[in-house]
Protein backbone atom coordinates (compact mmCIF):
# COMPACT_ATOMS: atom_id res chain seq x y z
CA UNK A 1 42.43 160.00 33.80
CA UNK A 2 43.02 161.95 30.46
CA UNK A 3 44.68 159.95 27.73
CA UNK A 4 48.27 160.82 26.73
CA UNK A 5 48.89 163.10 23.69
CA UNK A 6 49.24 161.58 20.32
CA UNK A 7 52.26 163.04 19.51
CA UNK A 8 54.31 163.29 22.88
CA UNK A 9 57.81 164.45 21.44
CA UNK A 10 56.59 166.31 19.02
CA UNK A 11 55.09 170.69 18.60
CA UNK A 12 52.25 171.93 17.55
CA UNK A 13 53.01 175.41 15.70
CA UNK A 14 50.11 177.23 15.99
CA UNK A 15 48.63 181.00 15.54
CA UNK A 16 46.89 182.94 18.12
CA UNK A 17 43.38 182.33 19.00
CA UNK A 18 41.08 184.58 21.55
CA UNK A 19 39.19 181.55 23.16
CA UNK A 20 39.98 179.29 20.16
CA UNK A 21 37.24 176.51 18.93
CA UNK A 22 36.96 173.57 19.93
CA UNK A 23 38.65 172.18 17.09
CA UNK A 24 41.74 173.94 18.07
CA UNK A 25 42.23 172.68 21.34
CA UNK A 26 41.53 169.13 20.11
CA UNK A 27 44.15 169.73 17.50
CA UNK A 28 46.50 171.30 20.70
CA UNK A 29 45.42 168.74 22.97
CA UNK A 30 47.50 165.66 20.23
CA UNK A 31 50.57 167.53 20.97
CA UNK A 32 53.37 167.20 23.81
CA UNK A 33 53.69 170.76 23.50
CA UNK A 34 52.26 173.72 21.67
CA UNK A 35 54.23 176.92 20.04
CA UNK A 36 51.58 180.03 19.49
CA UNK A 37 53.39 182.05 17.02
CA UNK A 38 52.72 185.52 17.98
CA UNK A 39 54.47 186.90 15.01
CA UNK A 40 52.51 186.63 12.16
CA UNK A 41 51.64 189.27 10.08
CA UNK A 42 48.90 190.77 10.96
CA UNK A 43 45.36 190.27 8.38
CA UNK A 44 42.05 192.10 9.04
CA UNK A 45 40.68 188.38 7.51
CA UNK A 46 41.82 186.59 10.15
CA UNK A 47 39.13 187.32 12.38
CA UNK A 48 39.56 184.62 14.64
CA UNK A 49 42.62 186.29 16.39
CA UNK A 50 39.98 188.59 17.93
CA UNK A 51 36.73 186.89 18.02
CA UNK A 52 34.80 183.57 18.99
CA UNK A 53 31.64 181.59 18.67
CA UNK A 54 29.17 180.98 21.77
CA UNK A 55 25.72 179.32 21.56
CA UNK A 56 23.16 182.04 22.84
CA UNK A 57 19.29 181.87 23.28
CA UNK A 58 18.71 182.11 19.47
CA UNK A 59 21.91 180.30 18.20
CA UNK A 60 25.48 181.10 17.13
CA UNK A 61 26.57 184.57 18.12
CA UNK A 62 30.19 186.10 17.63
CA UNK A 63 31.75 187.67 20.60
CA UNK A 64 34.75 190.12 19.04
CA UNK A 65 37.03 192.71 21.05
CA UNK A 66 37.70 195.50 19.10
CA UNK A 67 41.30 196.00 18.08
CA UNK A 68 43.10 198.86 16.90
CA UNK A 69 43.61 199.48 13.14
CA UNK A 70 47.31 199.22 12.52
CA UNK A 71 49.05 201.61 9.76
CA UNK A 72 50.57 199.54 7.65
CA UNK A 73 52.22 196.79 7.42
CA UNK A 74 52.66 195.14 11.17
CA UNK A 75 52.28 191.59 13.39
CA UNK A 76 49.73 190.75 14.79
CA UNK A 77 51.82 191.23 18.68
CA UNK A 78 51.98 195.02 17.68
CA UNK A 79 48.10 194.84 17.54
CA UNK A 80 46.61 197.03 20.76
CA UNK A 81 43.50 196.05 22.13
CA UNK A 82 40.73 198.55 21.73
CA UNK A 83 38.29 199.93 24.69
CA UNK A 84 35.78 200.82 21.94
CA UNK A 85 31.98 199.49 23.29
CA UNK A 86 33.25 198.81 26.90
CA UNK A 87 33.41 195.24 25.75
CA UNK A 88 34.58 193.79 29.15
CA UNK A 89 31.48 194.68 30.75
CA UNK A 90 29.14 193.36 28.04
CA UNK A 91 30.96 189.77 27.38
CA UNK A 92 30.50 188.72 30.67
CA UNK A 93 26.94 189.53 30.38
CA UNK A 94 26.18 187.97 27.15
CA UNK A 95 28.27 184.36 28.99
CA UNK A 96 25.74 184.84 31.42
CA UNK A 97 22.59 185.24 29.39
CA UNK A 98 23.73 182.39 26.76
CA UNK A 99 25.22 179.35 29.21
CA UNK A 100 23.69 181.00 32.80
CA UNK A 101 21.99 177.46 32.78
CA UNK A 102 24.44 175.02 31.97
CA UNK A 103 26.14 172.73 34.55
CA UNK A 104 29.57 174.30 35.04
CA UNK A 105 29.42 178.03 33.91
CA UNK A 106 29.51 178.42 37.82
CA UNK A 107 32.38 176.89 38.43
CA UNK A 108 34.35 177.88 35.45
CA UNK A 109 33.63 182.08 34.99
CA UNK A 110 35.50 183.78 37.79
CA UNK A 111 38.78 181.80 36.41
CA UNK A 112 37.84 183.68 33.21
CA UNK A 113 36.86 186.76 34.50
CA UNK A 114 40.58 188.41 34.04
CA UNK A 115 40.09 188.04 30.46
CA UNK A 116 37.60 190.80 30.83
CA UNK A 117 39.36 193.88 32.12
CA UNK A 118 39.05 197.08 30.84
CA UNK A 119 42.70 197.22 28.25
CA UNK A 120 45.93 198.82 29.45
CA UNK A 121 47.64 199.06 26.29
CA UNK A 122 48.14 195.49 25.97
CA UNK A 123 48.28 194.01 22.79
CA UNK A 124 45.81 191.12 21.48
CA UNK A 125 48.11 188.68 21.60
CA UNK A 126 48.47 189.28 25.30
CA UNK A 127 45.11 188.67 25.32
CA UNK A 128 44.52 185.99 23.86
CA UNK A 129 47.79 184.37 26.17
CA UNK A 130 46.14 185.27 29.21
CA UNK A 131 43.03 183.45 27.81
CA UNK A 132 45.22 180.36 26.41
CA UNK A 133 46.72 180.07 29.91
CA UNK A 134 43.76 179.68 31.52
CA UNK A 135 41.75 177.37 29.34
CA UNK A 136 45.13 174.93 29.03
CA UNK A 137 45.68 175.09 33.06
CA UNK A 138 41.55 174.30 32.86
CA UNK A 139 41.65 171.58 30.31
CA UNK A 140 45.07 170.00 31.79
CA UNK A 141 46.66 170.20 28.53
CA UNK A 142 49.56 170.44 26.65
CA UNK A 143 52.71 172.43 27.66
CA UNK A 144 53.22 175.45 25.89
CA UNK A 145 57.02 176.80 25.30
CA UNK A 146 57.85 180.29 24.49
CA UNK A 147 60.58 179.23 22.04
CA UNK A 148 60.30 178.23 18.50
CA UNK A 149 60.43 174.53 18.10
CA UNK A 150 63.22 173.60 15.24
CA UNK A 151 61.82 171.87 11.80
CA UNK A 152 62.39 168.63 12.27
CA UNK A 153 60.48 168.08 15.82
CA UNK A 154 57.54 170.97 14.79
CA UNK A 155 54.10 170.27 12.89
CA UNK A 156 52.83 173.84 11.52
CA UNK A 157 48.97 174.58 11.63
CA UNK A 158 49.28 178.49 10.79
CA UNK A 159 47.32 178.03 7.45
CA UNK A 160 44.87 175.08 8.20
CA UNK A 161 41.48 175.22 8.71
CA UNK A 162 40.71 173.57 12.57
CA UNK A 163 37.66 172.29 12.22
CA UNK A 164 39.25 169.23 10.04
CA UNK A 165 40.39 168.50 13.59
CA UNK A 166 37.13 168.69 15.68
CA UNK A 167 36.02 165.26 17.53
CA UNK A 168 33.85 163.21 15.14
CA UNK A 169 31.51 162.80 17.70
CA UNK A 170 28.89 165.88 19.23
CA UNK A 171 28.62 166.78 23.10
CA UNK A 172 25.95 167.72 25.10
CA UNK A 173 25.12 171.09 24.71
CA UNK A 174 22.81 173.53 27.25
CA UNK A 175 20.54 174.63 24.38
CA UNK A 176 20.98 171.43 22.37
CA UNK A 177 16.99 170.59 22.59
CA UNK A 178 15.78 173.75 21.21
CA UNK A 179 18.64 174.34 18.66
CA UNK A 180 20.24 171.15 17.77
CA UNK A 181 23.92 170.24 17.70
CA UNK A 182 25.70 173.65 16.83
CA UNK A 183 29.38 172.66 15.53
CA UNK A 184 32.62 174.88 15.22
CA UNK A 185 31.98 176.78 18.91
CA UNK A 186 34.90 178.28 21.26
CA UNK A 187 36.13 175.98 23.95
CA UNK A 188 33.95 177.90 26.25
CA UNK A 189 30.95 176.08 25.13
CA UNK A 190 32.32 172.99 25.67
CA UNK A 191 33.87 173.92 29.13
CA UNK A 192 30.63 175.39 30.93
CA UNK A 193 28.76 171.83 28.99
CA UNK A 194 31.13 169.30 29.98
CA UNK A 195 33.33 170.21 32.20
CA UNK A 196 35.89 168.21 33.16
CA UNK A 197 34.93 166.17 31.12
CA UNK A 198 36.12 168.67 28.35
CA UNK A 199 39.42 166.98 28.19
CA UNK A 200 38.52 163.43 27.93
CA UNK A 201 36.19 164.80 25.20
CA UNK A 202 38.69 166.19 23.45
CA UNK A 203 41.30 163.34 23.21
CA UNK A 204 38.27 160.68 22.38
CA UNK A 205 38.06 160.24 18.93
């Protein structure tokens, strides 16, 4: 059974992530609910909005989908995904090459497989929704709501650094032997690793 949240009446505020580290679901996972604010302004530094971490054959790799440069001043919701480098179709092959072997990528990619579809016009925020959905219905985690939560019931984590938040403890990991323990990775590493597991891992220490 996975262990209650931490902090049952209370809301994570939190900003958008494209399969967010593990740290962040850990963080996400304390919470009754979570609140991804969508609205932030947008920042080329924030790289995370648009790229992730995966364990490959010679170590950490960053996956990123290409965005659109904005003019000006915008949020990060007004952000279009880019088809620049037909990312969809290399992603799923670079999942396959790095955690092919591991016990659950099997079971867990064709959830994960609408994530990669060649971009409509959506923005990266609806992105990175459609890929919070499906890791949170995965995991079995926290709620999210679509409103903003007021002051006095909402913890903010826009301008914190996640990894302060990662279990204190390491998990099993595919490549583990030849590599060591690589920290700091998306969710999908632990996923395809542990998998359900994942959950229990998360709420652990």
């Amino acid at each position: 059974m996975k262990p209650a949240p931490l902090y049952p009446g209370r809301v994570a505020v939190l900003p958008p992530q494209l399969f967010g580290s593990v740290a962040y679901y850990a963080l996400m996972a304390r919470y009754g609910a979570a609140y991804v604010d969508n609205e932030l302004r947008y920042d080329k530094r924030f790289k995370s909005v648009h790229r992730f971490d995966i364990a490959s054959t010679r170590g950490r790799i960053s996956m990123t989908v290409p965005v659109s440069r904005p003019e000006g001043a915008t949020l990060w919701c007004d952000v279009k995904v880019s088809a620049h480098g037909r990312w969809w179709e290399t992603m799923p092959d670079t999942l396959v090459t790095a955690y092919g072997r591991s016990p659950f990528f099997e079971f867990y990619i064709d959830r994960l497989m609408p994530v990669f579809s060649e971009p409509t016009g959506q923005s990266i925020t609806e992105l990175c929704d459609m890929a919070d959905s499906i890791v949170r219905s995965t995991l079995g985690i926290c709620s999210r709501t679509q409103e903003a939560p007021a002051d006095d019931c909402a913890d903010s984590f826009l301008r914190k650094c996640f990894e302060e938040y990662a279990p204190s403890s390491q998990y099993w990991q595919v490549r583990g032997q030849e590599l060591g323990f690589i920290p700091g990775l998306s969710i999908l590493d632990l996923l395809f690793n542990l998998g359900p597991e994942a959950a229990i891992f998360l709420t652990k220490n």
